[in-house]
PDB file of N, CA and C in Angstrom:
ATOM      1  N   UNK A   1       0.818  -1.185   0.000  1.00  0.00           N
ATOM      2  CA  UNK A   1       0.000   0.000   0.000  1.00  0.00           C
ATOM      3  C   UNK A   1       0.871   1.260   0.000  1.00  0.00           C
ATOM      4  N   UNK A   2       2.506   1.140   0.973  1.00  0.00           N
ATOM      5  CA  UNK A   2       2.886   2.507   0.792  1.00  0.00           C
ATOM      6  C   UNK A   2       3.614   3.214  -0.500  1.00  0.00           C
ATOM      7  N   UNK A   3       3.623   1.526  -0.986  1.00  0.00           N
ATOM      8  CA  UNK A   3       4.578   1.852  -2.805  1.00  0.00           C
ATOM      9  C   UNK A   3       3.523   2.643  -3.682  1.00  0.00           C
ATOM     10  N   UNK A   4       2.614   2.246  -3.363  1.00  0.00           N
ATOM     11  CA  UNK A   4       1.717   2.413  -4.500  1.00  0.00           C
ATOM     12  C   UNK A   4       1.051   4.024  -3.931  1.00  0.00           C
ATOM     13  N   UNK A   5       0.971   4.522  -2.714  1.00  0.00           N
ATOM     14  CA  UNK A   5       1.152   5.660  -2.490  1.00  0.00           C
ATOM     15  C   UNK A   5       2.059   6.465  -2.617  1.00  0.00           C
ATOM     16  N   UNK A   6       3.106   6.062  -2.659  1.00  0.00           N
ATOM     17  CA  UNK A   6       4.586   6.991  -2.643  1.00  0.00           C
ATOM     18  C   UNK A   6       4.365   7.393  -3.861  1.00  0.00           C
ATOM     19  N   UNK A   7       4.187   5.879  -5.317  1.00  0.00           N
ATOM     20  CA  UNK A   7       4.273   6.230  -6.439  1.00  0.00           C
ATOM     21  C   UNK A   7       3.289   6.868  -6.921  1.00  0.00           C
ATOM     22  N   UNK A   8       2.472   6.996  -6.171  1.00  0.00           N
ATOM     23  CA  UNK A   8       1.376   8.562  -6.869  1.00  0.00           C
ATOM     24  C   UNK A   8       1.880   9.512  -6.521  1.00  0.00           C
ATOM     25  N   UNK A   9       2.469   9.768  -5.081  1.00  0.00           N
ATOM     26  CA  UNK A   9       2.909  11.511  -4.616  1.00  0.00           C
ATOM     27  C   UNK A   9       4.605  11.447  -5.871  1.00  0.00           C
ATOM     28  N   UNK A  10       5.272  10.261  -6.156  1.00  0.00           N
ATOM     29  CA  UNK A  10       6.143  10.689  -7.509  1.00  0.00           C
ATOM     30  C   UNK A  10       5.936  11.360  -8.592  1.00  0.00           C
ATOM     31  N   UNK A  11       4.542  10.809  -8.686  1.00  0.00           N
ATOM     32  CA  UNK A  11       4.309  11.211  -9.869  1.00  0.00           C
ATOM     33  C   UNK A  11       3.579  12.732  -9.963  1.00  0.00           C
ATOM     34  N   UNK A  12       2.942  13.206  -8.803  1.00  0.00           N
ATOM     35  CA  UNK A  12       2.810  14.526  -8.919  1.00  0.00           C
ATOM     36  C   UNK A  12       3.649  15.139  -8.371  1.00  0.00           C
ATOM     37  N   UNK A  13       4.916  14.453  -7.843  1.00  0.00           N
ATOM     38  CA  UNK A  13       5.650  15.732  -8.042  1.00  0.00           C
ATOM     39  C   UNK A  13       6.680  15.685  -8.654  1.00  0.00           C
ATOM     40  N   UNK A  14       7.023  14.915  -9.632  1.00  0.00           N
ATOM     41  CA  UNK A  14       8.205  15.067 -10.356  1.00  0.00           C
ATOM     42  C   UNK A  14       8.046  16.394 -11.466  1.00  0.00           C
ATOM     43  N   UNK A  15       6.759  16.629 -11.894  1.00  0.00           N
ATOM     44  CA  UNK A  15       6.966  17.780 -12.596  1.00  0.00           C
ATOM     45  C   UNK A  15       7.198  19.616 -12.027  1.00  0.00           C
ATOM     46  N   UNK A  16       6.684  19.018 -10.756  1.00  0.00           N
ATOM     47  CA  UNK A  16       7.703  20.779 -10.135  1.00  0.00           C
ATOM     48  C   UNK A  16       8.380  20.616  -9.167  1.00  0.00           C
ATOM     49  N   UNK A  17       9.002  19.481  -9.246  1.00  0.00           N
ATOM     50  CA  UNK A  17      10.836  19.578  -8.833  1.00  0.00           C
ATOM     51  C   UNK A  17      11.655  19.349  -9.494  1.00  0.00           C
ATOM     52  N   UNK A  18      12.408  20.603  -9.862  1.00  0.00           N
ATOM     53  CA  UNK A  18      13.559  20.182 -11.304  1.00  0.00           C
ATOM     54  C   UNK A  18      14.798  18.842 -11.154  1.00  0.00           C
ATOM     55  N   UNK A  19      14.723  18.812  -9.422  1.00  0.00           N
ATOM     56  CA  UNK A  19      15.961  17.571  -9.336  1.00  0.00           C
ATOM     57  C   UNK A  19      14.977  16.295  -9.578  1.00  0.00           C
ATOM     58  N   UNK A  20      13.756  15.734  -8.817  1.00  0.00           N
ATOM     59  CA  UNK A  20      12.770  14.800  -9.761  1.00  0.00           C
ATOM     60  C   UNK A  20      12.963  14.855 -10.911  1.00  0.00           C
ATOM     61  N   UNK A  21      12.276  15.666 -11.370  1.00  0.00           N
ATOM     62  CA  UNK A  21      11.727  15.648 -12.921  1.00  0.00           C
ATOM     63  C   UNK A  21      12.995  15.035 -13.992  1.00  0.00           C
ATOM     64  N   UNK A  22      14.746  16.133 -13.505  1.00  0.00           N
ATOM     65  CA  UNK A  22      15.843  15.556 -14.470  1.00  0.00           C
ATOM     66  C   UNK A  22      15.971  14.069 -14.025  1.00  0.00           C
ATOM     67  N   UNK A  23      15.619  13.243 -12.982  1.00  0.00           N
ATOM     68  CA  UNK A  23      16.345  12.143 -12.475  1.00  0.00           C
ATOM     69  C   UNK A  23      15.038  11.362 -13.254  1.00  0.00           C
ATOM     70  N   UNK A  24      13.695  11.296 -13.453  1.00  0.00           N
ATOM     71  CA  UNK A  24      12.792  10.499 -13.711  1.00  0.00           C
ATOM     72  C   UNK A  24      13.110  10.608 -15.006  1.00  0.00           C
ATOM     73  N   UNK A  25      13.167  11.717 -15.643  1.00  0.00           N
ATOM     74  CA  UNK A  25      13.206  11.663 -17.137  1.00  0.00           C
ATOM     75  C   UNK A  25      14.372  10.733 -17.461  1.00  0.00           C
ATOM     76  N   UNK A  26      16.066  11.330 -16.883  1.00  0.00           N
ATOM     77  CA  UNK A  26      16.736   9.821 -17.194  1.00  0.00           C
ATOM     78  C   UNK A  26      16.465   8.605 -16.963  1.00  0.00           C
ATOM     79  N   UNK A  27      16.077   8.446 -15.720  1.00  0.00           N
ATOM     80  CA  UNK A  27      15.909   7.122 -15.397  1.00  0.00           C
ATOM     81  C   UNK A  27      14.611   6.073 -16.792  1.00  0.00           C
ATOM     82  N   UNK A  28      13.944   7.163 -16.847  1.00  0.00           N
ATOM     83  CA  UNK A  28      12.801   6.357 -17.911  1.00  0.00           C
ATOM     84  C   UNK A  28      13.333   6.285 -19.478  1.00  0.00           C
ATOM     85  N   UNK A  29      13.854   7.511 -19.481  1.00  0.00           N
ATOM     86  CA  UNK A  29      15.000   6.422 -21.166  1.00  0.00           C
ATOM     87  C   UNK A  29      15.725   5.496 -20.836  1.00  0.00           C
ATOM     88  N   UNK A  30      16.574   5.603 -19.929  1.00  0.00           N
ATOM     89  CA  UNK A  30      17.371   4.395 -19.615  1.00  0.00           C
ATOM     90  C   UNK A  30      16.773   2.998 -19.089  1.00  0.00           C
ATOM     91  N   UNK A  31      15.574   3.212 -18.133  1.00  0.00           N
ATOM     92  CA  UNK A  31      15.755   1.672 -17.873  1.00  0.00           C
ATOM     93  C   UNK A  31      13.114   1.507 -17.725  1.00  0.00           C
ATOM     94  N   UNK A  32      13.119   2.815 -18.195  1.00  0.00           N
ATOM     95  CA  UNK A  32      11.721   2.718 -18.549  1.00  0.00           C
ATOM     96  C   UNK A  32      11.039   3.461 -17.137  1.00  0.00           C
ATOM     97  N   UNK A  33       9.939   3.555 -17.367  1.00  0.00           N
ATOM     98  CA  UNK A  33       8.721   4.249 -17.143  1.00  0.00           C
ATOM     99  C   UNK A  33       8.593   4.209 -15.629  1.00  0.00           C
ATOM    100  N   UNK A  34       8.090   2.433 -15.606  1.00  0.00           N
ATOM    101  CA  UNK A  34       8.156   1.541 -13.686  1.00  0.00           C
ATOM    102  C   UNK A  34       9.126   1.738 -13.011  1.00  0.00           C
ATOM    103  N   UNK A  35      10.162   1.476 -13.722  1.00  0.00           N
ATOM    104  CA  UNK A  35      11.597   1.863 -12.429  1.00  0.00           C
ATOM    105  C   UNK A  35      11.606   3.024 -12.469  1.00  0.00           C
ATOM    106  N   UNK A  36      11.062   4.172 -13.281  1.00  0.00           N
ATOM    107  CA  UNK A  36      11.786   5.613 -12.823  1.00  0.00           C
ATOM    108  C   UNK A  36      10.679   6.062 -12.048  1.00  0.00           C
ATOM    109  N   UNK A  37       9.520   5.531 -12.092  1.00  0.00           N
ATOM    110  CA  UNK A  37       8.677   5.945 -11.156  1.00  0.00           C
ATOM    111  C   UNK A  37       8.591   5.312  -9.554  1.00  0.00           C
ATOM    112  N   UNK A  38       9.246   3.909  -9.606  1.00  0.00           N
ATOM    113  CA  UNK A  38       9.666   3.671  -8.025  1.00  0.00           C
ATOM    114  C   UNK A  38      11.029   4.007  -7.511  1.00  0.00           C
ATOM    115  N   UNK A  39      11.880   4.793  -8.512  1.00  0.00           N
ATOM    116  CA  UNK A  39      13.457   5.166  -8.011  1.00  0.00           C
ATOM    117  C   UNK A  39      12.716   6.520  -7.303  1.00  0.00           C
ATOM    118  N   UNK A  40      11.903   7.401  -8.040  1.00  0.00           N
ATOM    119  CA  UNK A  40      11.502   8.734  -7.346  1.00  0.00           C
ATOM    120  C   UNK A  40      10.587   8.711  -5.770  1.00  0.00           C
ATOM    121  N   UNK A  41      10.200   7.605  -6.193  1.00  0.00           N
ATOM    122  CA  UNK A  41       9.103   7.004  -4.965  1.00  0.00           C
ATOM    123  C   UNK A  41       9.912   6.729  -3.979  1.00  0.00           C
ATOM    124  N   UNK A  42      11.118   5.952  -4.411  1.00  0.00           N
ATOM    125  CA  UNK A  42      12.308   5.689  -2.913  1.00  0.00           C
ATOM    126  C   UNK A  42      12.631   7.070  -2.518  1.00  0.00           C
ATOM    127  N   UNK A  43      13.010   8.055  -3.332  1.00  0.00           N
ATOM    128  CA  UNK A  43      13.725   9.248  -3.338  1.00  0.00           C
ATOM    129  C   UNK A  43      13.011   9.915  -2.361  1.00  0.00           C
ATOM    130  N   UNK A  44      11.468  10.487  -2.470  1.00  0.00           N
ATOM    131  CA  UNK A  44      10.526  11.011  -1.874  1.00  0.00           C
ATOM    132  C   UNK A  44      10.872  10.437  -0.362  1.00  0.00           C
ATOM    133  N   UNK A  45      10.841   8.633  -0.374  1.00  0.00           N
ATOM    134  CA  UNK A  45      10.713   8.373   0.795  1.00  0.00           C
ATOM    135  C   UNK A  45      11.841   8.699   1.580  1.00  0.00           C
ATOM    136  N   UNK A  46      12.854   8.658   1.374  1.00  0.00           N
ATOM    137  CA  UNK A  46      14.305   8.974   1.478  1.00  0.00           C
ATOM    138  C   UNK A  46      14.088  10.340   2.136  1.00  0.00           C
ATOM    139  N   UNK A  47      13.836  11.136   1.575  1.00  0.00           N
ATOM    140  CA  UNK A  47      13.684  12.671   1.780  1.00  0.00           C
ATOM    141  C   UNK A  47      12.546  12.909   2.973  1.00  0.00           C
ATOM    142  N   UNK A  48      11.269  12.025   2.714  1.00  0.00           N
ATOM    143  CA  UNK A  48      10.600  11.965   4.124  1.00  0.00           C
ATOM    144  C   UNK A  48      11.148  11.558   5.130  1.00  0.00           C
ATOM    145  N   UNK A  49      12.126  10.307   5.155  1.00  0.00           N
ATOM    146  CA  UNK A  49      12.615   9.520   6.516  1.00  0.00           C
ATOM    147  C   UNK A  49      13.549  10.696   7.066  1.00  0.00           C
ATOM    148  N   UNK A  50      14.570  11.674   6.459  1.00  0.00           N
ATOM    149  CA  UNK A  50      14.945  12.370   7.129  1.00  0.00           C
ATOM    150  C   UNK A  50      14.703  13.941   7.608  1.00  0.00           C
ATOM    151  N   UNK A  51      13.409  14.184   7.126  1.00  0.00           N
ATOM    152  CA  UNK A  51      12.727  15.574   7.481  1.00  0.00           C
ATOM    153  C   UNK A  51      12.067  15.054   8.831  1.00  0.00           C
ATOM    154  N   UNK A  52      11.457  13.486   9.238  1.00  0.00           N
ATOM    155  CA  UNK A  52      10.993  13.359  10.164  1.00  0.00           C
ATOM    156  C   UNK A  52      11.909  13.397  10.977  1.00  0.00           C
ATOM    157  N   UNK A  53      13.145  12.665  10.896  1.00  0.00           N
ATOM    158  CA  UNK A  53      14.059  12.476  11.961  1.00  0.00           C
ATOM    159  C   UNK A  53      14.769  13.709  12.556  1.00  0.00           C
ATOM    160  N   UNK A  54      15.136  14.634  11.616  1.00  0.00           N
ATOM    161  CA  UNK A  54      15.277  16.567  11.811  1.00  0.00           C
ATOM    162  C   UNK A  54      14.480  17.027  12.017  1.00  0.00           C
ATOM    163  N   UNK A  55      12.988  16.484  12.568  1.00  0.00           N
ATOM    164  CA  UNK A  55      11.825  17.213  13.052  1.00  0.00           C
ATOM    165  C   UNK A  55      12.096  16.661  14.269  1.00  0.00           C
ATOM    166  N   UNK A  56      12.048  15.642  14.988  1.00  0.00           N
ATOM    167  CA  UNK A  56      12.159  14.831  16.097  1.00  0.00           C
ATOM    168  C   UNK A  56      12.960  15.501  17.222  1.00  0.00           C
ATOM    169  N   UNK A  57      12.421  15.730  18.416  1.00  0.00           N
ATOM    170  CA  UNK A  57      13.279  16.098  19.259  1.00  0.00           C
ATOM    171  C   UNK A  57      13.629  15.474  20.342  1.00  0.00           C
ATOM    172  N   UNK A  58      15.017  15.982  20.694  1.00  0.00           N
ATOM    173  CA  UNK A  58      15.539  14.344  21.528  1.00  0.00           C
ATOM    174  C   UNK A  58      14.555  14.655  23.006  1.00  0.00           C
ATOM    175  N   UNK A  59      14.333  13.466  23.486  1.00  0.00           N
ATOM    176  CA  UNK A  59      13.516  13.225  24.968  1.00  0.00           C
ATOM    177  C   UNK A  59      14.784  13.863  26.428  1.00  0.00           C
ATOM    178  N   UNK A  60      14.151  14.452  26.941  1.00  0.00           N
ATOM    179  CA  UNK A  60      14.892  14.746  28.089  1.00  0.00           C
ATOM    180  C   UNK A  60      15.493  13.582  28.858  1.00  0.00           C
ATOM    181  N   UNK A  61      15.957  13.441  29.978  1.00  0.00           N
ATOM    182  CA  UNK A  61      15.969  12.600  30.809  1.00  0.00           C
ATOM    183  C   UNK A  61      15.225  12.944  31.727  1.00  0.00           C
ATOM    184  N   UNK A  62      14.494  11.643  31.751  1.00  0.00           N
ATOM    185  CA  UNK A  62      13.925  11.360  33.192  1.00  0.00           C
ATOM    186  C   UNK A  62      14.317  11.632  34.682  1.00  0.00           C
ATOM    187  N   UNK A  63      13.611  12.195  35.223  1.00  0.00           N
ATOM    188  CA  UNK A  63      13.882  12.197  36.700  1.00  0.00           C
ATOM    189  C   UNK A  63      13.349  11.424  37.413  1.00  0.00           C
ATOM    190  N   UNK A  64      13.802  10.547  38.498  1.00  0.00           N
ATOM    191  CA  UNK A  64      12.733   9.757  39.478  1.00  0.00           C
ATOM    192  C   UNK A  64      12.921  11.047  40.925  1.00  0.00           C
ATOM    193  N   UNK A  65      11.786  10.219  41.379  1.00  0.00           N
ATOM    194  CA  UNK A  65      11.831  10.672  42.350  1.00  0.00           C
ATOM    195  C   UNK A  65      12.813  10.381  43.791  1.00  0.00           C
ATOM    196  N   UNK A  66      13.483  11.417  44.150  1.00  0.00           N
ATOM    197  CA  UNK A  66      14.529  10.972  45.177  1.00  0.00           C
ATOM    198  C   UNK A  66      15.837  11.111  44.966  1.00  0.00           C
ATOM    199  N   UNK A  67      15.722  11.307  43.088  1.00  0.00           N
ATOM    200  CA  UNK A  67      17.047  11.168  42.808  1.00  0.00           C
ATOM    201  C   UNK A  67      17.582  12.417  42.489  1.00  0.00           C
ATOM    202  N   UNK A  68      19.225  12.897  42.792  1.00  0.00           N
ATOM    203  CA  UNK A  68      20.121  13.797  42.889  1.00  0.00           C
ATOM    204  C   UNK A  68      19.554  14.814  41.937  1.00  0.00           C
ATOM    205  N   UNK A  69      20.135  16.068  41.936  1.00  0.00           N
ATOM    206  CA  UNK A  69      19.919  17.248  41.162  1.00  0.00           C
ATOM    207  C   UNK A  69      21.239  17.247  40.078  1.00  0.00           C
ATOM    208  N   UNK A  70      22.022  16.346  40.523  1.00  0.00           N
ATOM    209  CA  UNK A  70      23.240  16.046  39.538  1.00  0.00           C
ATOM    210  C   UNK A  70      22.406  15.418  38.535  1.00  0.00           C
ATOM    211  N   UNK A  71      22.872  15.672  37.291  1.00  0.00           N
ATOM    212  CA  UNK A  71      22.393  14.040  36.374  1.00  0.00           C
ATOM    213  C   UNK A  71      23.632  13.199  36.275  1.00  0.00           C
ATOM    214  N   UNK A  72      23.519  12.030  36.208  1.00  0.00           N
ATOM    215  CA  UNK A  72      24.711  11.120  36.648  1.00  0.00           C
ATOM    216  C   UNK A  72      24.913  11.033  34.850  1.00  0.00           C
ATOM    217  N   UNK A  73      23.781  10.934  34.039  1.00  0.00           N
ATOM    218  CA  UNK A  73      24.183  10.983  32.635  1.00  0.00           C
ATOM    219  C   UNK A  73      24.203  11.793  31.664  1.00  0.00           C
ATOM    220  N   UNK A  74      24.983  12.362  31.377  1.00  0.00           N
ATOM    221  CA  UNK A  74      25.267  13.023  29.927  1.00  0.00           C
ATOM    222  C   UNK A  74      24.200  13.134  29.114  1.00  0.00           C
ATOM    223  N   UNK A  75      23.277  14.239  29.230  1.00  0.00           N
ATOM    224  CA  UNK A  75      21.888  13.852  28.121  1.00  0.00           C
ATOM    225  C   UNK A  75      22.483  13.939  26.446  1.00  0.00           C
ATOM    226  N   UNK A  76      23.564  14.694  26.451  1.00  0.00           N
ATOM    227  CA  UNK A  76      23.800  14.597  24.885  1.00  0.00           C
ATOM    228  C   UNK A  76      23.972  13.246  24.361  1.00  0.00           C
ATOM    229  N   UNK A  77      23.845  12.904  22.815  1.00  0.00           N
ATOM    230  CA  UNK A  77      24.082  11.829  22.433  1.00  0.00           C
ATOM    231  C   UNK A  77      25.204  11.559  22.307  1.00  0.00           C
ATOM    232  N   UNK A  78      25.747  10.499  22.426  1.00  0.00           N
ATOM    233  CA  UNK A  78      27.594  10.435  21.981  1.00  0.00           C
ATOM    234  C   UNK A  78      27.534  10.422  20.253  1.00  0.00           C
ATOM    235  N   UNK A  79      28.343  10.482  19.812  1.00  0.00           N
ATOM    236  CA  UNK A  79      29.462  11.071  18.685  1.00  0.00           C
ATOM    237  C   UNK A  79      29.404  10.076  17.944  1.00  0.00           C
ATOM    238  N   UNK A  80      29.795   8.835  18.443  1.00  0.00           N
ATOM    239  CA  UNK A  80      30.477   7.734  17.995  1.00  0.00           C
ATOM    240  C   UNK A  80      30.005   6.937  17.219  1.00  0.00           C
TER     241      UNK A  80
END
């Protein structure tokens, strides 16, 4: 169900996004019509998975009750 949704929001929007539109148009001389319409459909999704994740904001830490005004952990994420 979400392919077949993605590949409708491809298809309306490959014509007013010029980076879509050049990548579908190659892709459909080169390897046809179906694949350039589920390469844009990944693309879209691609581009959704990380607008959600740069929308997302990290969770605080928890406090219990009783416990220190220190935080014993580092709320930033590590690096690594």
């Amino acid at each position: 169900m979400l392919r077949g949704l993605l590949s409708e929001a491809a298809q309306t929007a490959s014509p007013f996004d010029p980076e879509l539109r050049r990548h579908y148009r190659r892709l459909k001389f080169r390897r046809g019509s179906g694949v350039a319409k589920v390469a844009i459909a990944r693309k879209l999704a691609v581009r959704l998975y990380w607008k959600l994740r740069e929308a997302a904001a990290p969770v605080p830490p928890a406090r219990m009750q009783g416990s220190s005004a220190i935080s014993v952990v580092d709320p930033r994420p590590s690096t690594n």
